[in-house]
C-alpha atoms as a PDB file:
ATOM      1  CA  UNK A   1     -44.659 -12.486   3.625  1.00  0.00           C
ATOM      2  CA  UNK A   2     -42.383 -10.631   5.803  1.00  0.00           C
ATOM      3  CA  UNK A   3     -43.112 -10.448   9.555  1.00  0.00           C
ATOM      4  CA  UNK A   4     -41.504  -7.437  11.677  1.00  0.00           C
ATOM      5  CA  UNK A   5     -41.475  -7.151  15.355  1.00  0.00           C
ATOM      6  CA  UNK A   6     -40.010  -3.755  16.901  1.00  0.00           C
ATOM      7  CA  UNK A   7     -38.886  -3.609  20.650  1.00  0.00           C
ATOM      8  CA  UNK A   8     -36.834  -1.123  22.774  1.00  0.00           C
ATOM      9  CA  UNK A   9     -38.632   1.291  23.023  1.00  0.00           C
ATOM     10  CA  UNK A  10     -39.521   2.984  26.553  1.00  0.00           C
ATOM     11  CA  UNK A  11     -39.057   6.308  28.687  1.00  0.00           C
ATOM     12  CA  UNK A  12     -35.580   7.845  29.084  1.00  0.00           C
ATOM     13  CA  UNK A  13     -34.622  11.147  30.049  1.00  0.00           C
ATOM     14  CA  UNK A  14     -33.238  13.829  27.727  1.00  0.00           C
ATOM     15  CA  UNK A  15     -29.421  12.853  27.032  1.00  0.00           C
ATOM     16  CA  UNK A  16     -29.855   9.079  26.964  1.00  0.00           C
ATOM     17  CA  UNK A  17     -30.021   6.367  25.140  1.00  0.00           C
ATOM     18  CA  UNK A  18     -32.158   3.510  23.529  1.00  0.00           C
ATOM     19  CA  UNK A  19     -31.068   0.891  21.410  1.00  0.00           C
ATOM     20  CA  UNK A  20     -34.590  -0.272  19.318  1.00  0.00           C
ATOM     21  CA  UNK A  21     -34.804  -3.851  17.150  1.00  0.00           C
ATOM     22  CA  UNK A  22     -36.259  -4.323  14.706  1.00  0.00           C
ATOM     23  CA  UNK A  23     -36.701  -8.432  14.184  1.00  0.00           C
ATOM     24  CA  UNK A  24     -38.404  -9.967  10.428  1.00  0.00           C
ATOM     25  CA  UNK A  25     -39.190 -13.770  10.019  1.00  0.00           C
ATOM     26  CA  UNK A  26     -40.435 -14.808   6.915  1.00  0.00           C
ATOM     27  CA  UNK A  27     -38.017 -13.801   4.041  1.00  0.00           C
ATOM     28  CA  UNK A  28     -34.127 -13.780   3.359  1.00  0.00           C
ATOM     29  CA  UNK A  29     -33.748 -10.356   5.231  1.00  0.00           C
ATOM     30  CA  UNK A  30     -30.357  -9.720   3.881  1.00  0.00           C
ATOM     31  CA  UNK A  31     -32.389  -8.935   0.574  1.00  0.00           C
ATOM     32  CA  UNK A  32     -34.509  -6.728   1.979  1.00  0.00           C
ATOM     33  CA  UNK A  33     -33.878  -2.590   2.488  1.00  0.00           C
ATOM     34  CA  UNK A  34     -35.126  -1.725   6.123  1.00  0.00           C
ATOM     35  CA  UNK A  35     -36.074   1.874   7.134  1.00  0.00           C
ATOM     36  CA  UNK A  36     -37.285   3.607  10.316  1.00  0.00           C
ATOM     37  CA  UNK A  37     -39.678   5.750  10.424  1.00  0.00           C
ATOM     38  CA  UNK A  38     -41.354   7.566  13.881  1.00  0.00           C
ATOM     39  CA  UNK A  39     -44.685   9.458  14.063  1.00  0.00           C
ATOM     40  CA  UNK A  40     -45.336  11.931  17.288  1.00  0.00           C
ATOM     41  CA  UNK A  41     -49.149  12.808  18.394  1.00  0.00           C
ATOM     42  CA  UNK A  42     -50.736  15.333  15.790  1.00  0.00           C
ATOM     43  CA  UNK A  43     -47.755  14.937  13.544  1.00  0.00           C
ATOM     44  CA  UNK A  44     -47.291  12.660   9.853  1.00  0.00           C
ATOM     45  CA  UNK A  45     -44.945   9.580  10.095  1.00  0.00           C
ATOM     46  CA  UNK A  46     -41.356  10.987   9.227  1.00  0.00           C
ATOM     47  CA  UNK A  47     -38.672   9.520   7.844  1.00  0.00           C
ATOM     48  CA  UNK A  48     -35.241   8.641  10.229  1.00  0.00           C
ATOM     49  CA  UNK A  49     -32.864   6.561   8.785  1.00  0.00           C
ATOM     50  CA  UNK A  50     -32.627   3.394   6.287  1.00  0.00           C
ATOM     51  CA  UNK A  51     -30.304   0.760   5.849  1.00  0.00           C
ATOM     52  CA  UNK A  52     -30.013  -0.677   2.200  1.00  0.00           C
ATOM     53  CA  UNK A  53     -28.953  -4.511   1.697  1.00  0.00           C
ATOM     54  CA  UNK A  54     -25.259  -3.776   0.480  1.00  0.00           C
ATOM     55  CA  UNK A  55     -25.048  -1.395   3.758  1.00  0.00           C
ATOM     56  CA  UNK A  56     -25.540   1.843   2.212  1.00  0.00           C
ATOM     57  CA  UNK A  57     -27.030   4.463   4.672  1.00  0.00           C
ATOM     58  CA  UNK A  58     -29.283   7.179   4.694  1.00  0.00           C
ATOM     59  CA  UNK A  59     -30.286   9.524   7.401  1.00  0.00           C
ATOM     60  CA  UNK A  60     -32.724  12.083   8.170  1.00  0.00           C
ATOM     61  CA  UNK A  61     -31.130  15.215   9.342  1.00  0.00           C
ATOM     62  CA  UNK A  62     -32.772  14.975  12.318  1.00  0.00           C
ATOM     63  CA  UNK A  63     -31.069  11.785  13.153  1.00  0.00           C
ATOM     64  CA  UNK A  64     -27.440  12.727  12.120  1.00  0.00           C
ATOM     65  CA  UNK A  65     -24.720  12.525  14.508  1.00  0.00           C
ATOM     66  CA  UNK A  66     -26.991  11.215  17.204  1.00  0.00           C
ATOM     67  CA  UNK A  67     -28.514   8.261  15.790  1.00  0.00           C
ATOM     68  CA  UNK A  68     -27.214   4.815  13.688  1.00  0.00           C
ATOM     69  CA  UNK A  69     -28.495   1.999  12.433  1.00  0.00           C
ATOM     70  CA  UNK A  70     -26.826  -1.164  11.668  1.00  0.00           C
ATOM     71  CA  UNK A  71     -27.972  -4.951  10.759  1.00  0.00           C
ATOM     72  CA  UNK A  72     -27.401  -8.285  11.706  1.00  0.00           C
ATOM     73  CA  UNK A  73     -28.325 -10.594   8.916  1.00  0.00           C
ATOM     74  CA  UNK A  74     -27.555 -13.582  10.396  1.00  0.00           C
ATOM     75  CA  UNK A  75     -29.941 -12.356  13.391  1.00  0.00           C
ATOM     76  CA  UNK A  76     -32.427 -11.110  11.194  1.00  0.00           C
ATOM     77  CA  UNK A  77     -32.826  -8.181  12.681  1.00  0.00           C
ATOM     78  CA  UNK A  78     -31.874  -4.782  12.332  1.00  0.00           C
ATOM     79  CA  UNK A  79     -30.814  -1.403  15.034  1.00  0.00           C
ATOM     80  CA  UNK A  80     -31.497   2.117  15.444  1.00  0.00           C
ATOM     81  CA  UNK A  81     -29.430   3.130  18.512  1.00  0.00           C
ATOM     82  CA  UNK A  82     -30.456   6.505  19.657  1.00  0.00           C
ATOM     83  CA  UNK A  83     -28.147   8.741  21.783  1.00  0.00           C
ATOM     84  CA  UNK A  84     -28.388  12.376  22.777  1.00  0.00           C
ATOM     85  CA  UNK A  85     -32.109  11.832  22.661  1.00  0.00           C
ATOM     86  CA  UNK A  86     -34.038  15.160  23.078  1.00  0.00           C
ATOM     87  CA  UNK A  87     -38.062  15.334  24.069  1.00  0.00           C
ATOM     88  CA  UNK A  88     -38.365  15.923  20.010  1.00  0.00           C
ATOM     89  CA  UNK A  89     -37.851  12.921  19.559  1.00  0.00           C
ATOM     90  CA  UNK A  90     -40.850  11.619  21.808  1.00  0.00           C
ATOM     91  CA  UNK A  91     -43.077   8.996  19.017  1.00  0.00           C
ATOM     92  CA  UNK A  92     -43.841   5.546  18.176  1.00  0.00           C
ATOM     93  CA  UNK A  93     -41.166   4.639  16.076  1.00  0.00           C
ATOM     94  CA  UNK A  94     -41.600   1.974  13.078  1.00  0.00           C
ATOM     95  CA  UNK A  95     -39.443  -0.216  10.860  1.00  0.00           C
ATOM     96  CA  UNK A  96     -40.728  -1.331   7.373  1.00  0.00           C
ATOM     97  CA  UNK A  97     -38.781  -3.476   5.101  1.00  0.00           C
ATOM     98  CA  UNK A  98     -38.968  -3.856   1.096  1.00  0.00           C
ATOM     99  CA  UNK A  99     -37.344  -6.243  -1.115  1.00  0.00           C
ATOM    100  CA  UNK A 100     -34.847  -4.717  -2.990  1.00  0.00           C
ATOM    101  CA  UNK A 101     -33.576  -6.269  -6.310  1.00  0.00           C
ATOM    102  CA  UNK A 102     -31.674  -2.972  -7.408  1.00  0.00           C
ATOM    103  CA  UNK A 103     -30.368   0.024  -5.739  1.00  0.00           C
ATOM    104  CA  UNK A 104     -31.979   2.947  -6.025  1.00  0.00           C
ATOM    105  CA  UNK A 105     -31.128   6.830  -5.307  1.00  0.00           C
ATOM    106  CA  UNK A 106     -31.783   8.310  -1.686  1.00  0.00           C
ATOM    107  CA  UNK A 107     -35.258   9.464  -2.538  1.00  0.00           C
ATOM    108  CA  UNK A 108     -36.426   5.849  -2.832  1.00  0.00           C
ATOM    109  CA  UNK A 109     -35.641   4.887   0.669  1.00  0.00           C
ATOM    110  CA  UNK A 110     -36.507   8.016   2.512  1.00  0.00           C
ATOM    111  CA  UNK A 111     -40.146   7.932   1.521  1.00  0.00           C
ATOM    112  CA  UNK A 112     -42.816   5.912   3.535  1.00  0.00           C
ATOM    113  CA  UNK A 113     -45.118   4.180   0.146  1.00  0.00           C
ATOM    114  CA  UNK A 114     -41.444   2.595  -0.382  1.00  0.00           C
ATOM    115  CA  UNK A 115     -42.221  -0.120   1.846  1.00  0.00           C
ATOM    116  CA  UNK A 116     -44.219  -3.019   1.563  1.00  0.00           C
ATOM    117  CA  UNK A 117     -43.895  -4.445   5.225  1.00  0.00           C
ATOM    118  CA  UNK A 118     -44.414  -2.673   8.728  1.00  0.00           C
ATOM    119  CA  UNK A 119     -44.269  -3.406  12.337  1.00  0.00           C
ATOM    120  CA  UNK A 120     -46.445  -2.441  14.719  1.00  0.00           C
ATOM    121  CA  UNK A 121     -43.940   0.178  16.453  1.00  0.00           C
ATOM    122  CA  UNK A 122     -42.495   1.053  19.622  1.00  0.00           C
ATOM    123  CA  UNK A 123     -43.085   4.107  21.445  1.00  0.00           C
ATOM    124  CA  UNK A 124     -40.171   6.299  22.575  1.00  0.00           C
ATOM    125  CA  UNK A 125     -40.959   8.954  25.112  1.00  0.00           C
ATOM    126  CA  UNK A 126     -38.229  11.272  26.186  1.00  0.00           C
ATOM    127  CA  UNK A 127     -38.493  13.384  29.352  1.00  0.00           C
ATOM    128  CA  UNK A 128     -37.288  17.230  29.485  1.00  0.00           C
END
């Protein structure tokens, strides 16, 4: 059973920056695809970026050019900085982790029933 933590989150002004971890215990986390997802007030949870465990990348296009994610295996724990945030961006942002024995197409990682494992989130407000 995989465990995941999020912190980071907090209130920045439009133009900054926020790094956000994402920390699992429990499993061999380099086996394991990690996405994040964010949900605003009023709004369904939306897809942002995922990380698969050979490094592939996919991105929302919300999220391009502004935002990354990376991992640190040996850490256990995986990154979403944020830059050139805008007030759109204002939710509780979540990471969610499944165990990935194959790769699989973009459409697999983008979608939120992919994932077996959640954390709590982390909210992310951004002033105008």
């Amino acid at each position: 059973q995989v465990q995941l933590v999020e912190s980071g989150g907090g209130l920045v002004q439009a133009g900054g920056s926020l790094r956000l971890s994402c920390a699992a215990s429990g499993g061999t986390f380099a086996n394991y695809a990690v996405g994040w997802f964010r949900q605003a007030p009023g709004k369904e949870r939306e897809f942002v970026l995922a990380v698969t465990r050979r490094d592939s990348t996919y991105y929302a296009d919300s999220a391009k050019d502004r935002f990354t994610i990376s991992r640190d295996n040996a850490l256990n724990t995986v990154y979403l900085q944020m830059n050139s945030l805008k007030p759109e961006d204002t939710a509780v942002y979540y990471c969610a982790a499944v165990l990935e024995r194959i790769s699989y197409i973009r459409s697999y990682y983008i979608r939120a029933r992919t994932y077996d494992y959640w954390g709590q989130g982390t909210q992310v407000t951004v002033s105008s």
